[in-house]
PDB file of N, CA and C in Angstrom:
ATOM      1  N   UNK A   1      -8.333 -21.481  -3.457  1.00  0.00           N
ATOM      2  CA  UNK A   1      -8.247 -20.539  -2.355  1.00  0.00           C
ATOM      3  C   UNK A   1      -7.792 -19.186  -2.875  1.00  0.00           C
ATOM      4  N   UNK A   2      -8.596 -18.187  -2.335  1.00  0.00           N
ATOM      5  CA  UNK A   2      -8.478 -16.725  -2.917  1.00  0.00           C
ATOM      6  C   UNK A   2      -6.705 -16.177  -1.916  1.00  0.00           C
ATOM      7  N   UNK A   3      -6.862 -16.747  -1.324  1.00  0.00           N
ATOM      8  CA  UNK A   3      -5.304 -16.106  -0.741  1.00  0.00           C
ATOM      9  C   UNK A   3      -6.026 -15.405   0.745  1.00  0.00           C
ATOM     10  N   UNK A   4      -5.006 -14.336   1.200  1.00  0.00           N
ATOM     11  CA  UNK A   4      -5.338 -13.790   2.423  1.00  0.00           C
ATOM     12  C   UNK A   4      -6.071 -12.030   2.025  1.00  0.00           C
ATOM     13  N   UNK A   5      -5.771 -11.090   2.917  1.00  0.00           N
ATOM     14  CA  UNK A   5      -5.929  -9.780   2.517  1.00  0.00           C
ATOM     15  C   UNK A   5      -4.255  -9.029   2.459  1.00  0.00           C
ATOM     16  N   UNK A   6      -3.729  -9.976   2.829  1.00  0.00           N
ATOM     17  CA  UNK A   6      -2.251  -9.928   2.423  1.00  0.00           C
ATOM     18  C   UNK A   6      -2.104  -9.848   0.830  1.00  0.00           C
ATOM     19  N   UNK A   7      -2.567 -10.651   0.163  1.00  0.00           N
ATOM     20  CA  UNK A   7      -1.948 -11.216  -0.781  1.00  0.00           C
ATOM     21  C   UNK A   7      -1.856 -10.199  -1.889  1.00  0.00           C
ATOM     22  N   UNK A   8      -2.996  -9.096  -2.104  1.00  0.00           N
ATOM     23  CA  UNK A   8      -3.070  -8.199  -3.415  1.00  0.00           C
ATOM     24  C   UNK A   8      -1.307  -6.846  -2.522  1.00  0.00           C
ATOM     25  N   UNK A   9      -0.935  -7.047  -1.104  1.00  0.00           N
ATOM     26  CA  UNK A   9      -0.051  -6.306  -0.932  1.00  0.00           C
ATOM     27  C   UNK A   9       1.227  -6.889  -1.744  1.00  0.00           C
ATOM     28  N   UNK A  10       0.941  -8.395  -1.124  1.00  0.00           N
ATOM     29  CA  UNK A  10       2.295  -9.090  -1.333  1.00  0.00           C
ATOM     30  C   UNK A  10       2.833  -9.532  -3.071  1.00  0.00           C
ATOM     31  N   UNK A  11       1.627  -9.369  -3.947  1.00  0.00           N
ATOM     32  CA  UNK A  11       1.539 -10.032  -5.511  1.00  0.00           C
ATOM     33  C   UNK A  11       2.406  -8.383  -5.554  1.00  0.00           C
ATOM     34  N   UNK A  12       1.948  -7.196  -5.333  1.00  0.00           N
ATOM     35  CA  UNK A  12       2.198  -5.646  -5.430  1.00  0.00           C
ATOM     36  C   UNK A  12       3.548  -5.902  -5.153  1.00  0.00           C
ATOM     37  N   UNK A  13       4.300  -5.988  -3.917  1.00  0.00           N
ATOM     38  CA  UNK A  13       5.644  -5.851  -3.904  1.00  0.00           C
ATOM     39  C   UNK A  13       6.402  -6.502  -5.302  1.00  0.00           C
ATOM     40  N   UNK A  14       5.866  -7.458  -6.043  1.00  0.00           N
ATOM     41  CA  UNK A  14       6.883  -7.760  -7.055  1.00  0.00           C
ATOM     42  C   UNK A  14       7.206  -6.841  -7.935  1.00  0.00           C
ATOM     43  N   UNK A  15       6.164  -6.056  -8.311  1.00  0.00           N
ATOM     44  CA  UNK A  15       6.563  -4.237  -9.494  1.00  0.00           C
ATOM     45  C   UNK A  15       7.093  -3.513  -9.272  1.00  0.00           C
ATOM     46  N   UNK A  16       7.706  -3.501  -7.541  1.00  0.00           N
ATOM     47  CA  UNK A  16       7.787  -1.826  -7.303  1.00  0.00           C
ATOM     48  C   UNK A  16       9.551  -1.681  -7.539  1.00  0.00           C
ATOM     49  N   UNK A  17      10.344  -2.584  -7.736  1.00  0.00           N
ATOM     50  CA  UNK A  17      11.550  -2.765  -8.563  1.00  0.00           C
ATOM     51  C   UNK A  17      11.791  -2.503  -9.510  1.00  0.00           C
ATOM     52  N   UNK A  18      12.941  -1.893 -10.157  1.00  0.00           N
ATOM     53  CA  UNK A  18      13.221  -2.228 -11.780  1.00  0.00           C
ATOM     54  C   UNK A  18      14.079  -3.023 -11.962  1.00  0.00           C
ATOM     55  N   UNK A  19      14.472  -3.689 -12.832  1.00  0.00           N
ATOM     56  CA  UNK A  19      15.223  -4.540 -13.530  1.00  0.00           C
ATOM     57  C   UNK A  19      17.346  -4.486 -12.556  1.00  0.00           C
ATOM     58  N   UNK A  20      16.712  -3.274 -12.839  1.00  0.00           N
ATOM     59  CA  UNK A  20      18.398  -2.643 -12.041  1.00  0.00           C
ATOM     60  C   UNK A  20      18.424  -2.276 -10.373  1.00  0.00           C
ATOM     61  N   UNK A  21      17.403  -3.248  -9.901  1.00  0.00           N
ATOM     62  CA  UNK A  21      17.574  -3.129  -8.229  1.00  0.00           C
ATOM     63  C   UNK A  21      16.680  -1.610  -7.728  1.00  0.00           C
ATOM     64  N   UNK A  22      16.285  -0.353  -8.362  1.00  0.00           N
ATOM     65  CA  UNK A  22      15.188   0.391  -8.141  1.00  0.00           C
ATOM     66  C   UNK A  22      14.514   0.624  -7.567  1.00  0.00           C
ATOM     67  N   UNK A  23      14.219   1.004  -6.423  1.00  0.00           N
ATOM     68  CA  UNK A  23      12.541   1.297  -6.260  1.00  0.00           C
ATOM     69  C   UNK A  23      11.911   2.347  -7.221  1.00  0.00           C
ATOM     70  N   UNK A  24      11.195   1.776  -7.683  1.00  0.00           N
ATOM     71  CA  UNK A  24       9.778   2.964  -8.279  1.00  0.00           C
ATOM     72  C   UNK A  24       8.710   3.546  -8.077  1.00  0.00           C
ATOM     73  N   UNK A  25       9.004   4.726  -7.844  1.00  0.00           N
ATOM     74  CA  UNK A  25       7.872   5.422  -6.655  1.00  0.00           C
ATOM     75  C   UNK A  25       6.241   4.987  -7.056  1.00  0.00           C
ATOM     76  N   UNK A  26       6.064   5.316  -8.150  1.00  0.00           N
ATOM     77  CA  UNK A  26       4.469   4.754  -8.263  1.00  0.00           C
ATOM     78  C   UNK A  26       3.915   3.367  -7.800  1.00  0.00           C
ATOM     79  N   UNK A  27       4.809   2.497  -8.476  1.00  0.00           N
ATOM     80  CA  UNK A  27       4.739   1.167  -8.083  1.00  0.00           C
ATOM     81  C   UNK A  27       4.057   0.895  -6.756  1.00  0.00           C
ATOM     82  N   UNK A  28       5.469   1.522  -5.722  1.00  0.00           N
ATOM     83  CA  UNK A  28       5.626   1.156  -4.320  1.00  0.00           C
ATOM     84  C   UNK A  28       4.319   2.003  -3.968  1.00  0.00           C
ATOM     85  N   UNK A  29       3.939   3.150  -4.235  1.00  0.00           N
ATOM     86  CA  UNK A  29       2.641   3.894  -3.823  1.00  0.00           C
ATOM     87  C   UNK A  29       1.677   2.930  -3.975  1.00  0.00           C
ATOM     88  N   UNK A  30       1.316   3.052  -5.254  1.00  0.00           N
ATOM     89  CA  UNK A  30       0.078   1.760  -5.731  1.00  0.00           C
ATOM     90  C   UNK A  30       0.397   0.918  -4.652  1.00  0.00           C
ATOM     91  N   UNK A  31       1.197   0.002  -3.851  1.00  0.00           N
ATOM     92  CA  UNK A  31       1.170  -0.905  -3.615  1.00  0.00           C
ATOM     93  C   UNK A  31       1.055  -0.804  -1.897  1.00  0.00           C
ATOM     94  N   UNK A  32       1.290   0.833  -1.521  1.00  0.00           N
ATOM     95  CA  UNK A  32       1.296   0.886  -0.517  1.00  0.00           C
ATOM     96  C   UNK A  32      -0.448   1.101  -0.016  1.00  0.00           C
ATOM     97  N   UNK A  33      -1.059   1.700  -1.286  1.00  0.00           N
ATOM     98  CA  UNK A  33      -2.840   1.697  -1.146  1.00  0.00           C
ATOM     99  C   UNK A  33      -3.686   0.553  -0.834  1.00  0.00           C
ATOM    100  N   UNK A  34      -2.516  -0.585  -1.033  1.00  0.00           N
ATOM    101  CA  UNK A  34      -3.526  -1.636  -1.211  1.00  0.00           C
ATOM    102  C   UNK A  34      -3.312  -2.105   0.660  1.00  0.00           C
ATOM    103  N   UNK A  35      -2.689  -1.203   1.177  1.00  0.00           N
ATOM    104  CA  UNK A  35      -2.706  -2.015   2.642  1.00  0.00           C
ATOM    105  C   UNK A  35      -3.787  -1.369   3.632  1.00  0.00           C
ATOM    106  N   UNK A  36      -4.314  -0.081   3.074  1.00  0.00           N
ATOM    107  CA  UNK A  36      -5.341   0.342   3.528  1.00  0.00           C
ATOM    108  C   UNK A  36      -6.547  -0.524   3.878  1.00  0.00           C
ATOM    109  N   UNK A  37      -7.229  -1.494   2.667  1.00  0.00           N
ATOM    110  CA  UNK A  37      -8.296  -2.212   3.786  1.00  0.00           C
ATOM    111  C   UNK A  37      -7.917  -3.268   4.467  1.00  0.00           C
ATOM    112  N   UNK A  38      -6.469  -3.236   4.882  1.00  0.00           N
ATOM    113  CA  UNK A  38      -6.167  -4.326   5.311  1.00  0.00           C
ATOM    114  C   UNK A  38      -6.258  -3.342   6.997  1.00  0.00           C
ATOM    115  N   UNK A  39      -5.737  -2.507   6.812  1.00  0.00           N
ATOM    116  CA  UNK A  39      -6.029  -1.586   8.410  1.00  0.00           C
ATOM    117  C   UNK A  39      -7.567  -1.168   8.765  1.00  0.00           C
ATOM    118  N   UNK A  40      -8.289  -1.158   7.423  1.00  0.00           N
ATOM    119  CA  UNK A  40      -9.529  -0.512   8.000  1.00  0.00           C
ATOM    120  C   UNK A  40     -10.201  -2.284   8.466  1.00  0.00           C
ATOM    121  N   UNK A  41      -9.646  -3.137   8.501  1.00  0.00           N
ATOM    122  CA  UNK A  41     -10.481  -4.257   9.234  1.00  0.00           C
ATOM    123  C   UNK A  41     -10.202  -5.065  10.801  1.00  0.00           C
ATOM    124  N   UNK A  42      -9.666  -3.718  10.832  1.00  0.00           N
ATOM    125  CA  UNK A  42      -8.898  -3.424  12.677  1.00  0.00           C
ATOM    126  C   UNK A  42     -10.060  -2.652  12.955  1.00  0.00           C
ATOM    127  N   UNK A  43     -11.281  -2.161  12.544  1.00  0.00           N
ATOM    128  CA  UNK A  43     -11.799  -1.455  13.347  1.00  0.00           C
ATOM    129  C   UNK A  43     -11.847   0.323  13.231  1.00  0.00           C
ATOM    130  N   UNK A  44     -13.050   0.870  13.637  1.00  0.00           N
ATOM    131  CA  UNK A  44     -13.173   2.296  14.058  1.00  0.00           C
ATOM    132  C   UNK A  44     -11.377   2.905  14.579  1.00  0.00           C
ATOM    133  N   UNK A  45     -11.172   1.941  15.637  1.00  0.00           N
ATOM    134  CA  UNK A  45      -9.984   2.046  16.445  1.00  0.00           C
ATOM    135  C   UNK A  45      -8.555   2.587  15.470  1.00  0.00           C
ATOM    136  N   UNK A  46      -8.776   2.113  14.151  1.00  0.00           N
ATOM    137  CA  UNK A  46      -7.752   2.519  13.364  1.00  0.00           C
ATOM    138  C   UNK A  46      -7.864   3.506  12.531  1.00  0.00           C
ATOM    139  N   UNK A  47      -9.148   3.907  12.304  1.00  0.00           N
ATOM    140  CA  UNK A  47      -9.074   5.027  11.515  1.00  0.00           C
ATOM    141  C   UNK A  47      -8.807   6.087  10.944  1.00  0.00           C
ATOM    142  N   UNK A  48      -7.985   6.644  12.203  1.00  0.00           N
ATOM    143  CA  UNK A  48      -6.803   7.778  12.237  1.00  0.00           C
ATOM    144  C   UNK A  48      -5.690   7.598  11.710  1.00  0.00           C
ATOM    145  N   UNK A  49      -5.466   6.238  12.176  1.00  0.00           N
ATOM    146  CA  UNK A  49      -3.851   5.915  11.337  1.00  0.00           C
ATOM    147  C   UNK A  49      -4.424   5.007   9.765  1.00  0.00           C
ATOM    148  N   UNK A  50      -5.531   5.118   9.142  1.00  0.00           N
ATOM    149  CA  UNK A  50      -5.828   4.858   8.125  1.00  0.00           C
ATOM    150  C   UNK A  50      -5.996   5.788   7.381  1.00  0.00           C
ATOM    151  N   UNK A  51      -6.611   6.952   7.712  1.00  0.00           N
ATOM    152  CA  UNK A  51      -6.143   8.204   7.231  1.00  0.00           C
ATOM    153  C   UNK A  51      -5.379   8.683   7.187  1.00  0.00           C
ATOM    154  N   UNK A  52      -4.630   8.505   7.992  1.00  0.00           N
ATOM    155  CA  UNK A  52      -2.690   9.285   8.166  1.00  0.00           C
ATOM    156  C   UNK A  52      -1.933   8.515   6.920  1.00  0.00           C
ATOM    157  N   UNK A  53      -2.075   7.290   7.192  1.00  0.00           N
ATOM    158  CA  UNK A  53      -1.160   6.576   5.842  1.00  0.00           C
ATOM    159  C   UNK A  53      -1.868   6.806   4.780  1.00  0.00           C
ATOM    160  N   UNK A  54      -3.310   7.123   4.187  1.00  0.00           N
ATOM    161  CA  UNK A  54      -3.660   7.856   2.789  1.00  0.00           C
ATOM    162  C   UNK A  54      -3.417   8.493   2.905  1.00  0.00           C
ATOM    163  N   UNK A  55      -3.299   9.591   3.715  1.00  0.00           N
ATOM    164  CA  UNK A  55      -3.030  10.977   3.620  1.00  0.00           C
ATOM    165  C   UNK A  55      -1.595  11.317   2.844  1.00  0.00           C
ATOM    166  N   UNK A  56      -0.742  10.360   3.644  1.00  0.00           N
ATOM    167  CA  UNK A  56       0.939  10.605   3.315  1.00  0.00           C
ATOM    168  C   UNK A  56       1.103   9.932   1.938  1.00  0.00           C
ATOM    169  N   UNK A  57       0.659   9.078   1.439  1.00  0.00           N
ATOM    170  CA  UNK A  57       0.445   8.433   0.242  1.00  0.00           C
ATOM    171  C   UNK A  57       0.325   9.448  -1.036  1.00  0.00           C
ATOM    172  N   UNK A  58      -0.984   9.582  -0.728  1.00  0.00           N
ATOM    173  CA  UNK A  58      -1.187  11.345  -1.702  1.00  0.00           C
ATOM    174  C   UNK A  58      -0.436  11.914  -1.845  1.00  0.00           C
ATOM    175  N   UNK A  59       0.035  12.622  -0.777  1.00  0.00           N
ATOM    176  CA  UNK A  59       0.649  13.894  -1.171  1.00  0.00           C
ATOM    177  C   UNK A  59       2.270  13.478  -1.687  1.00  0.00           C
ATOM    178  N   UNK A  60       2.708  12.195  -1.281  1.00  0.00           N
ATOM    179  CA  UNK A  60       3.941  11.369  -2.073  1.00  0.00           C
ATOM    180  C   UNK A  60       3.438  11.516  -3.432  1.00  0.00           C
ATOM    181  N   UNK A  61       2.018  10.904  -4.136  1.00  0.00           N
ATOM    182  CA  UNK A  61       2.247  10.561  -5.106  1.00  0.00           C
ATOM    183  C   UNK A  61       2.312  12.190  -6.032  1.00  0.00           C
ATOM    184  N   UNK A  62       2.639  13.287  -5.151  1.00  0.00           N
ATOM    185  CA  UNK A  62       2.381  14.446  -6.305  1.00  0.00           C
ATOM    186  C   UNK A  62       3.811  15.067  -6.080  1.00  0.00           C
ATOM    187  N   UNK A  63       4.557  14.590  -5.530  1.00  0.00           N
ATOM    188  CA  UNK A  63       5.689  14.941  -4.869  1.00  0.00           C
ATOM    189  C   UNK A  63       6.987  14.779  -6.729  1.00  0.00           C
TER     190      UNK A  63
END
Protein backbone atom coordinates (compact mmCIF):
# COMPACT_ATOMS: atom_id res chain seq x y z
CA UNK A 1 0.00 0.00 0.00
CA UNK A 2 1.29 3.40 -1.31
CA UNK A 3 0.00 5.23 1.88
CA UNK A 4 -2.54 8.21 1.72
CA UNK A 5 -1.91 11.88 0.11
CA UNK A 6 -1.09 12.53 3.64
CA UNK A 7 1.77 10.56 3.79
CA UNK A 8 4.68 12.49 1.53
CA UNK A 9 3.34 15.57 4.28
CA UNK A 10 3.63 13.36 7.19
CA UNK A 11 7.26 11.24 6.08
CA UNK A 12 8.24 15.54 5.57
CA UNK A 13 7.46 16.49 9.14
CA UNK A 14 10.33 14.16 10.35
CA UNK A 15 13.33 16.79 8.75
CA UNK A 16 12.00 19.88 9.61
CA UNK A 17 13.79 19.51 13.25
CA UNK A 18 17.33 19.56 14.22
CA UNK A 19 18.93 17.38 16.47
CA UNK A 20 18.57 20.24 19.22
CA UNK A 21 14.66 20.57 19.14
CA UNK A 22 14.81 23.38 15.95
CA UNK A 23 12.65 24.14 13.47
CA UNK A 24 14.36 24.58 10.10
CA UNK A 25 12.92 26.89 7.88
CA UNK A 26 13.61 25.11 4.57
CA UNK A 27 12.74 21.83 5.80
CA UNK A 28 9.33 22.98 7.21
CA UNK A 29 8.80 25.03 3.72
CA UNK A 30 9.64 21.97 1.56
CA UNK A 31 7.29 20.24 3.62
CA UNK A 32 4.73 22.74 3.73
CA UNK A 33 4.64 22.43 -0.52
CA UNK A 34 3.86 19.13 -0.30
CA UNK A 35 0.27 19.94 1.16
CA UNK A 36 -0.63 21.80 -1.84
CA UNK A 37 -2.03 18.81 -3.95
CA UNK A 38 -3.49 17.68 -1.13
CA UNK A 39 -5.84 21.08 -1.25
CA UNK A 40 -5.96 21.22 -4.93
CA UNK A 41 -8.12 17.79 -4.67
CA UNK A 42 -10.90 19.80 -2.86
CA UNK A 43 -11.74 21.19 -6.04
CA UNK A 44 -11.91 24.60 -8.23
CA UNK A 45 -13.58 25.68 -4.77
CA UNK A 46 -10.07 25.83 -3.23
CA UNK A 47 -8.06 27.43 -5.43
CA UNK A 48 -7.69 30.70 -3.88
CA UNK A 49 -6.61 29.37 -0.71
CA UNK A 50 -4.18 27.12 -2.80
CA UNK A 51 -2.69 29.97 -4.12
CA UNK A 52 -2.63 31.99 -0.97
CA UNK A 53 -0.66 29.18 0.85
CA UNK A 54 2.00 29.06 -2.33
CA UNK A 55 2.00 32.35 -2.42
CA UNK A 56 3.04 32.79 1.41
CA UNK A 57 5.41 29.85 1.05
CA UNK A 58 7.54 31.74 -1.57
CA UNK A 59 7.95 34.68 -0.41
CA UNK A 60 8.97 32.80 3.26
CA UNK A 61 11.34 30.89 1.40
CA UNK A 62 13.33 34.27 0.32
CA UNK A 63 12.76 35.83 3.56
Amino acid sequence: MEGTVFTPCLEGMKNVKSEEGQMLTKPFLDTCKLILPVIEKFGAAMTLVKSDIGGNISVRSFL
